[in-house]
PDB file of N, CA and C in Angstrom:
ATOM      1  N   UNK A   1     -45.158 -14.932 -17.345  1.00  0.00           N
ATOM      2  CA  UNK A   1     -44.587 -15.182 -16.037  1.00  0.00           C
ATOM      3  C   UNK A   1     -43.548 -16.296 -16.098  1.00  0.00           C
ATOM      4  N   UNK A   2     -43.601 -17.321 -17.373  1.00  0.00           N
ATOM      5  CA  UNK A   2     -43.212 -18.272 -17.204  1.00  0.00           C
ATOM      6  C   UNK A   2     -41.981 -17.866 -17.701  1.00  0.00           C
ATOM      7  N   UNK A   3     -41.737 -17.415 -18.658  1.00  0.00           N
ATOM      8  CA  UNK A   3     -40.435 -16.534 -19.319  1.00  0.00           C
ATOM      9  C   UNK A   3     -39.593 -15.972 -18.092  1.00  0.00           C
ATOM     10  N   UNK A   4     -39.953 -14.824 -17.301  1.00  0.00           N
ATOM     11  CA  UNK A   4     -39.314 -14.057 -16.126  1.00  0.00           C
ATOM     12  C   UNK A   4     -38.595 -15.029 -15.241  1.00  0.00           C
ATOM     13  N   UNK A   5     -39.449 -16.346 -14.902  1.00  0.00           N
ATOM     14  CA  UNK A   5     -39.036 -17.610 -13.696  1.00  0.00           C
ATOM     15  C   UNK A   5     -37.595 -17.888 -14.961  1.00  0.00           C
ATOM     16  N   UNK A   6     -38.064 -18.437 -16.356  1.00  0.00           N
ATOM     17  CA  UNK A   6     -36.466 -19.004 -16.852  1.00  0.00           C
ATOM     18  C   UNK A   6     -35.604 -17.877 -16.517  1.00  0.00           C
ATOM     19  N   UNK A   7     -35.919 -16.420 -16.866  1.00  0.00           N
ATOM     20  CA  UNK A   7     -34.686 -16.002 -17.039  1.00  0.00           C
ATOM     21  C   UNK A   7     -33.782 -15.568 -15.644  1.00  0.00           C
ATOM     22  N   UNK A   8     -34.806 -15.877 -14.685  1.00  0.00           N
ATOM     23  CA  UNK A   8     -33.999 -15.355 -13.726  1.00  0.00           C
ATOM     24  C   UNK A   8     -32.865 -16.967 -12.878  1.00  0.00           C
ATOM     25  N   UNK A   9     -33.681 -17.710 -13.848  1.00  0.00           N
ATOM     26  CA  UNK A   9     -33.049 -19.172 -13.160  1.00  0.00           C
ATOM     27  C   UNK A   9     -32.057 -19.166 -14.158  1.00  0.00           C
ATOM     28  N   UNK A  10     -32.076 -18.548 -15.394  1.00  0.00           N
ATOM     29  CA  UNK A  10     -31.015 -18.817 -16.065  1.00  0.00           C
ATOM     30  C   UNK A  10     -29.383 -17.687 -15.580  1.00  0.00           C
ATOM     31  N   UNK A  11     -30.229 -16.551 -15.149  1.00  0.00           N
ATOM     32  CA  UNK A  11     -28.882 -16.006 -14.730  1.00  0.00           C
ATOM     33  C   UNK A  11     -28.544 -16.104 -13.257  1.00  0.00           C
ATOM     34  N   UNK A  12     -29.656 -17.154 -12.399  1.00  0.00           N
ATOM     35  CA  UNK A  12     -28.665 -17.614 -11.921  1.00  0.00           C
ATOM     36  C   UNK A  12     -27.587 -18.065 -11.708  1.00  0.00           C
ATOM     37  N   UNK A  13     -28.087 -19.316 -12.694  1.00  0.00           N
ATOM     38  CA  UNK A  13     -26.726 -20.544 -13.168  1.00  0.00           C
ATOM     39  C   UNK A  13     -25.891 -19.799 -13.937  1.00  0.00           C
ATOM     40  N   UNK A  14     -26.162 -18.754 -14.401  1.00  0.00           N
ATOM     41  CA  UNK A  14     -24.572 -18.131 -14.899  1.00  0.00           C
ATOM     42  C   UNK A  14     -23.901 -17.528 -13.756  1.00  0.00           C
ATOM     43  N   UNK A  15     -24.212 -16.806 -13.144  1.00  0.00           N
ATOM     44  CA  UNK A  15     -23.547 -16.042 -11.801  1.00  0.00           C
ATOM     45  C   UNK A  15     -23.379 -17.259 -11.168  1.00  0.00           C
ATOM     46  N   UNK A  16     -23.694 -18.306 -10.789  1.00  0.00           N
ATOM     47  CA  UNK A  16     -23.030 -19.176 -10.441  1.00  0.00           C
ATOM     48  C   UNK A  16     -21.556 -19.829 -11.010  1.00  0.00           C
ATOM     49  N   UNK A  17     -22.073 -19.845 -12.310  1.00  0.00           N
ATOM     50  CA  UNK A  17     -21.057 -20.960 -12.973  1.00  0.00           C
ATOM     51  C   UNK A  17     -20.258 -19.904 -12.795  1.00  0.00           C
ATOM     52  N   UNK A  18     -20.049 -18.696 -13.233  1.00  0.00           N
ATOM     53  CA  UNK A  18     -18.851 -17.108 -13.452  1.00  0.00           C
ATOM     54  C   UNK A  18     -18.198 -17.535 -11.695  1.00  0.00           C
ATOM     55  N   UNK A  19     -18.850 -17.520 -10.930  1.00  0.00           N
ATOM     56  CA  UNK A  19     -18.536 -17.432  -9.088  1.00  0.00           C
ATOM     57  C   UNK A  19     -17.521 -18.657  -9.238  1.00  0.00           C
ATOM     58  N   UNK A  20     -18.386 -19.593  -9.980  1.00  0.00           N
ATOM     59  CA  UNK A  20     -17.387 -21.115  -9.046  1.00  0.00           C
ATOM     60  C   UNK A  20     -16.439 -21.360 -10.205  1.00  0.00           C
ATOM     61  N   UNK A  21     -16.396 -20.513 -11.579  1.00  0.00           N
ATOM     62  CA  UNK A  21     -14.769 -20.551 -12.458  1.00  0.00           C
ATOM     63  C   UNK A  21     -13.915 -19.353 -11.648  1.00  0.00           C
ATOM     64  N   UNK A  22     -14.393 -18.662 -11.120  1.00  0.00           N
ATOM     65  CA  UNK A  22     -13.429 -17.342 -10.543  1.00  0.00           C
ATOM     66  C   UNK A  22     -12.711 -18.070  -8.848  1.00  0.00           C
ATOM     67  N   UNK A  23     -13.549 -18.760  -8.196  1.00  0.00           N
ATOM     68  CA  UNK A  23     -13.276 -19.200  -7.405  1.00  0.00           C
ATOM     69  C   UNK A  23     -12.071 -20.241  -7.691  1.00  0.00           C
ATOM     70  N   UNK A  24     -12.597 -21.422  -8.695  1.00  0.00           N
ATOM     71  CA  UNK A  24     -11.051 -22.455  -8.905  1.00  0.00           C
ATOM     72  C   UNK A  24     -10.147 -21.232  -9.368  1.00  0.00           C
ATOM     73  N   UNK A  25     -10.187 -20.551 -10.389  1.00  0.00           N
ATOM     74  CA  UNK A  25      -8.960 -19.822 -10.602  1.00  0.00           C
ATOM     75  C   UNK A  25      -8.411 -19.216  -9.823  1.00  0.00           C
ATOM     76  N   UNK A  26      -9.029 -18.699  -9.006  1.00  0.00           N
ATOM     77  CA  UNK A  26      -8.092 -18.251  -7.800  1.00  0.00           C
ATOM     78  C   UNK A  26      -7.217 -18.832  -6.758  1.00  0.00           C
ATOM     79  N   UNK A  27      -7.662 -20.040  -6.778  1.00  0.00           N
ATOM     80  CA  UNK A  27      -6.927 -21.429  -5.821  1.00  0.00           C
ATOM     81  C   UNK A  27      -5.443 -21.106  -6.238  1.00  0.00           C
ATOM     82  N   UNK A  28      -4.512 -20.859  -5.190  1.00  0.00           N
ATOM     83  CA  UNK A  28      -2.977 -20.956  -5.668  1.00  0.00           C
ATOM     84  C   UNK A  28      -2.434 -22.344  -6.020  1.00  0.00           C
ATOM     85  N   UNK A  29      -1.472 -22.695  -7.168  1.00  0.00           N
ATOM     86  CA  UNK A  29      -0.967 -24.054  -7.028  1.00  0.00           C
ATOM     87  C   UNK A  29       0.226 -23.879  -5.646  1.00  0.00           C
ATOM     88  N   UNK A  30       0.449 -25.500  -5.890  1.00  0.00           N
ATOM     89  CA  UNK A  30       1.839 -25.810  -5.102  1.00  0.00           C
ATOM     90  C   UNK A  30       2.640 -25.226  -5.594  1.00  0.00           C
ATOM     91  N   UNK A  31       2.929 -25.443  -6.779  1.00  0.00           N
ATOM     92  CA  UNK A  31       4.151 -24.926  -7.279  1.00  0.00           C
ATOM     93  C   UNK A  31       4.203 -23.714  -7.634  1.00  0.00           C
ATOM     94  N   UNK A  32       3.343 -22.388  -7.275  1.00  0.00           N
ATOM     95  CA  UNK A  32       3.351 -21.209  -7.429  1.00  0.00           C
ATOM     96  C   UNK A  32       3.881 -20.438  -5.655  1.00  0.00           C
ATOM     97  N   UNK A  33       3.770 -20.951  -5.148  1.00  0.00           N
ATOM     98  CA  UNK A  33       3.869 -20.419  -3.675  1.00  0.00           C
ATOM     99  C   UNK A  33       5.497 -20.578  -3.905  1.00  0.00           C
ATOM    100  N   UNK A  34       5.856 -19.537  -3.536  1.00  0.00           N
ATOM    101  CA  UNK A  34       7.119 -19.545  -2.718  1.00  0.00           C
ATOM    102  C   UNK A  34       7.785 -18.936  -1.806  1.00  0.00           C
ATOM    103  N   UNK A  35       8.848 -19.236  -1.166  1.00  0.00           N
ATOM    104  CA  UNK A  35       9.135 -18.431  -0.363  1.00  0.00           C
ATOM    105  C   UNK A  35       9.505 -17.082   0.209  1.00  0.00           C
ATOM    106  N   UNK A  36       9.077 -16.365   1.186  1.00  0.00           N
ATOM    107  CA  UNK A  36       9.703 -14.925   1.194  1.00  0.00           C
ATOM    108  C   UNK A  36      11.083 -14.997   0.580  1.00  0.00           C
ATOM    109  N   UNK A  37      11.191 -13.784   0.095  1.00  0.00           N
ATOM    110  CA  UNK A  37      13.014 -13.527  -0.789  1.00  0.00           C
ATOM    111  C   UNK A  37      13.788 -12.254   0.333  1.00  0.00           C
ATOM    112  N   UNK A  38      14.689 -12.881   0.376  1.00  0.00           N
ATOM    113  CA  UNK A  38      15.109 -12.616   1.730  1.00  0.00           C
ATOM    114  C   UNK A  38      15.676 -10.879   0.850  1.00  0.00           C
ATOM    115  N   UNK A  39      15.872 -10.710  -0.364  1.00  0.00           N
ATOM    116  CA  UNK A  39      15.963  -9.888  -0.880  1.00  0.00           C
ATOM    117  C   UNK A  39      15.181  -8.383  -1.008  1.00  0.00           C
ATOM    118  N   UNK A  40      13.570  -8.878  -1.088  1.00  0.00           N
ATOM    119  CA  UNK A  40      12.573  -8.251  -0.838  1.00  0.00           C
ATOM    120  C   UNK A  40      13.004  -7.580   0.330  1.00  0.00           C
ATOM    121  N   UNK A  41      12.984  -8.249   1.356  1.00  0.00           N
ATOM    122  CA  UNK A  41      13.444  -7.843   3.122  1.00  0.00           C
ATOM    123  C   UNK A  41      14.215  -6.880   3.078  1.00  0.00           C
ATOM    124  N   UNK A  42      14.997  -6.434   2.207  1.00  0.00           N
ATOM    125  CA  UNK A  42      16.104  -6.309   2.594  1.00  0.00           C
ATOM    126  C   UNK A  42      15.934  -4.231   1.690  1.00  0.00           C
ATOM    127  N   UNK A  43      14.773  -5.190   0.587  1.00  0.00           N
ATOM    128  CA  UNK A  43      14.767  -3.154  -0.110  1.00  0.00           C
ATOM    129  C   UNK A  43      13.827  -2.839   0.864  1.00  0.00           C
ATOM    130  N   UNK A  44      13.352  -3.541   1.462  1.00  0.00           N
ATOM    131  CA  UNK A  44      11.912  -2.871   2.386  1.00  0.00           C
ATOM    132  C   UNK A  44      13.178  -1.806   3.011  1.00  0.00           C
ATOM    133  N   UNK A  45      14.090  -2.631   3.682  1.00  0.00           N
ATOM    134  CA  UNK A  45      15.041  -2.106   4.882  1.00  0.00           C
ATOM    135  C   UNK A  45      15.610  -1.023   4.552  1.00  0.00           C
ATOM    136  N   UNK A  46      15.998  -1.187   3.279  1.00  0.00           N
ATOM    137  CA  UNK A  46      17.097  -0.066   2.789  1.00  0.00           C
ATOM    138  C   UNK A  46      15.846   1.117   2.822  1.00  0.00           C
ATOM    139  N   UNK A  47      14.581   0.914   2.205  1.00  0.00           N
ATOM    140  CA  UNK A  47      13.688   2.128   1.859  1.00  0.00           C
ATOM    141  C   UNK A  47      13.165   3.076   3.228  1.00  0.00           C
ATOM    142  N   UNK A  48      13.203   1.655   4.459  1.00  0.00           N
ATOM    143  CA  UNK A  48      13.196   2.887   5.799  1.00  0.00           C
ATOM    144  C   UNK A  48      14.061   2.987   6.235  1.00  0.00           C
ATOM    145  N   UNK A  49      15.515   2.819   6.092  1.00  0.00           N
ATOM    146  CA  UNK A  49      16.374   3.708   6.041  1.00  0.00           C
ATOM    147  C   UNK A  49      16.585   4.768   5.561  1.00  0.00           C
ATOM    148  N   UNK A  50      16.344   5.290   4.325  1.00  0.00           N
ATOM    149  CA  UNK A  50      16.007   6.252   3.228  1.00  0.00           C
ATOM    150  C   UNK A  50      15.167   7.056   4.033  1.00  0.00           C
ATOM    151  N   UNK A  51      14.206   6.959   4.053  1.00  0.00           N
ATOM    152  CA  UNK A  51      12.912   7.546   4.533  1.00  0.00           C
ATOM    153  C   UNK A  51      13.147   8.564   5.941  1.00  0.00           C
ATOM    154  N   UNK A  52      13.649   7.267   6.521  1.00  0.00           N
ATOM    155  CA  UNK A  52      14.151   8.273   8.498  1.00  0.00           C
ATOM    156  C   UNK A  52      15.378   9.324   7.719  1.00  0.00           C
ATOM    157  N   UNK A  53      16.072   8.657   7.206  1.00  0.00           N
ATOM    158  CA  UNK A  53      17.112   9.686   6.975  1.00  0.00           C
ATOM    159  C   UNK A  53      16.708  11.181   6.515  1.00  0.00           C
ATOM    160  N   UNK A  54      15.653  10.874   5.408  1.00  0.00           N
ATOM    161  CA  UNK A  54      14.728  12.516   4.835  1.00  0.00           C
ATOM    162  C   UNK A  54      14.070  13.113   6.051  1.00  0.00           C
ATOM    163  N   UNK A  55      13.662  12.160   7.055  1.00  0.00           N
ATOM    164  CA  UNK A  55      12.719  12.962   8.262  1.00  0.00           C
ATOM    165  C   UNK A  55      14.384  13.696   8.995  1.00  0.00           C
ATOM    166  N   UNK A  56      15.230  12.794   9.330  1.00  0.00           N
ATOM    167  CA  UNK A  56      15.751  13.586  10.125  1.00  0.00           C
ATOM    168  C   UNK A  56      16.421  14.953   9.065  1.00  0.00           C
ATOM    169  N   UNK A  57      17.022  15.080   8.560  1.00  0.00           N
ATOM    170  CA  UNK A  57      17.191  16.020   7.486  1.00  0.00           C
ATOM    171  C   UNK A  57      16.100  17.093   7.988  1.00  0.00           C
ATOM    172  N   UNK A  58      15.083  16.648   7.412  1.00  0.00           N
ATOM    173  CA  UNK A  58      13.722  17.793   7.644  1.00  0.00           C
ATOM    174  C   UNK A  58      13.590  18.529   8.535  1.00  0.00           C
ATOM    175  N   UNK A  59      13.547  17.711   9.695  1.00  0.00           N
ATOM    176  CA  UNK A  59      13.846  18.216  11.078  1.00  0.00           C
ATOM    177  C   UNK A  59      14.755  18.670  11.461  1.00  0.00           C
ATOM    178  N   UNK A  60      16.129  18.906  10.848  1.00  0.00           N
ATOM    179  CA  UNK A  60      17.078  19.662  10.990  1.00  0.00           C
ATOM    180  C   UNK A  60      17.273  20.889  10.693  1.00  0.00           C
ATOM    181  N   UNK A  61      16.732  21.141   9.483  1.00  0.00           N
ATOM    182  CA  UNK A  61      16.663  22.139   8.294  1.00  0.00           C
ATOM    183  C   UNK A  61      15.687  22.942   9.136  1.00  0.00           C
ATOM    184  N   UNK A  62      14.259  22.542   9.658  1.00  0.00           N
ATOM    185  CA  UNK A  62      13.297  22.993  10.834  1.00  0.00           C
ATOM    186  C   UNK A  62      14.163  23.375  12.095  1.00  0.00           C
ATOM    187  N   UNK A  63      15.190  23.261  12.498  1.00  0.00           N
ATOM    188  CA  UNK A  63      15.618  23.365  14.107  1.00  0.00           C
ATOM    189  C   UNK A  63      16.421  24.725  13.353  1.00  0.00           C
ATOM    190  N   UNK A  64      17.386  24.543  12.353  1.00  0.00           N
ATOM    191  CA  UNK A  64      18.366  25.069  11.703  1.00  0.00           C
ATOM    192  C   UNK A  64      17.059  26.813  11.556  1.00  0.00           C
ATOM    193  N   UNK A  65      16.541  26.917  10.561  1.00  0.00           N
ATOM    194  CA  UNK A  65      15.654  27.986  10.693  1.00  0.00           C
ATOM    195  C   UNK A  65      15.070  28.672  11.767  1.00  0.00           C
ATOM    196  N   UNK A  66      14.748  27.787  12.924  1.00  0.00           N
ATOM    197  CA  UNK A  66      14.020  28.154  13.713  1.00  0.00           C
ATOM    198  C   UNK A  66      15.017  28.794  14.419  1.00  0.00           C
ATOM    199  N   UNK A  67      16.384  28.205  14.662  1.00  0.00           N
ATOM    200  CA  UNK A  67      17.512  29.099  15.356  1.00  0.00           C
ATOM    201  C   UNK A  67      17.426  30.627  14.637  1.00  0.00           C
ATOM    202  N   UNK A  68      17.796  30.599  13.586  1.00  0.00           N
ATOM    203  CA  UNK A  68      18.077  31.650  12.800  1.00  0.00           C
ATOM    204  C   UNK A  68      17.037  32.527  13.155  1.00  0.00           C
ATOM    205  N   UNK A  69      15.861  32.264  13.227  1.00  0.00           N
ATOM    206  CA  UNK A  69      14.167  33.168  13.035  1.00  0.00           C
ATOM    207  C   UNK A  69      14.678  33.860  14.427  1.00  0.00           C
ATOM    208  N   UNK A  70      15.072  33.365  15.595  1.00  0.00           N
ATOM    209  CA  UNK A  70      14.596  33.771  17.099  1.00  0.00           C
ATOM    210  C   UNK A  70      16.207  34.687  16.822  1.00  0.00           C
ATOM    211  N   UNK A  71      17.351  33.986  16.484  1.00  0.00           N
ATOM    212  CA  UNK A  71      19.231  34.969  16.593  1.00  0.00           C
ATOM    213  C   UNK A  71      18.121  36.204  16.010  1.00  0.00           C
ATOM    214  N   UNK A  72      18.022  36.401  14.413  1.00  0.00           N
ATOM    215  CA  UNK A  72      17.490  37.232  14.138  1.00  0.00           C
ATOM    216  C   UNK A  72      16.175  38.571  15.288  1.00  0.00           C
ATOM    217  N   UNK A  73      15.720  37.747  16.054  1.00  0.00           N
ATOM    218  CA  UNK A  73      14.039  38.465  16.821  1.00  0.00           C
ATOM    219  C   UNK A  73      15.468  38.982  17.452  1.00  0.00           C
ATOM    220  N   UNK A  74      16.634  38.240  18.073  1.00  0.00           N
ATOM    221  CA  UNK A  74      17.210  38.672  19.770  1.00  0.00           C
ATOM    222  C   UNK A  74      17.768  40.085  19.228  1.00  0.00           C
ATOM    223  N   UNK A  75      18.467  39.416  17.802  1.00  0.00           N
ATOM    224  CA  UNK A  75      19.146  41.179  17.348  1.00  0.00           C
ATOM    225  C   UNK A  75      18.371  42.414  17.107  1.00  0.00           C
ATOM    226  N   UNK A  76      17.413  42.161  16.575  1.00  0.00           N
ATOM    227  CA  UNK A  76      16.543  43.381  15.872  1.00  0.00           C
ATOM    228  C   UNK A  76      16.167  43.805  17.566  1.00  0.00           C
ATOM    229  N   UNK A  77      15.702  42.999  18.303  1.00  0.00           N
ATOM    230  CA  UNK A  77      15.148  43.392  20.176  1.00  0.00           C
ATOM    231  C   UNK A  77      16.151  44.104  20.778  1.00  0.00           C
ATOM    232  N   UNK A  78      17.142  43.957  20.720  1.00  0.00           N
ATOM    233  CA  UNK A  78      18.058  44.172  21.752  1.00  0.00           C
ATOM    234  C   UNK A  78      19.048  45.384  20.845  1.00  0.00           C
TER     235      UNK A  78
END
């Protein structure tokens, strides 16, 4: 019994000690922080620009067909 009590006190103190080295390492320094890059900002911008531009496209190409599907129904109907 006396064995089971060390070992479970011993892996305590390891899951501890592992917790509180993972914890300091994770602390950011001062001198690692910096500021947003106004650059970053700026591919975000360009990429939803990009992006709306493919939706509207899509949705065109969709309006564009859908004309065609119904010209096509009016001729074959009529």
């Amino acid at each position: 019994m006396e064995d089971f009590n060390k070992l479970k006190i011993e892996k305590e103190n390891k899951v501890s000690t592992i917790k509180k080295s993972k914890i300091i390492s994770k602390k950011p320094s001062t001198s690692s922080v910096k500021p947003p890059n106004l650059a970053d900002a700026n591919l975000e911008f360009q990429k939803l620009k990009r992006l709306t531009t493919y939706k509207v496209y899509s949705t065109e190409r969709k309006m564009k067909s859908s004309m065609k599907k119904s010209l096509k129904w009016l001729k074959h109907k009529w």
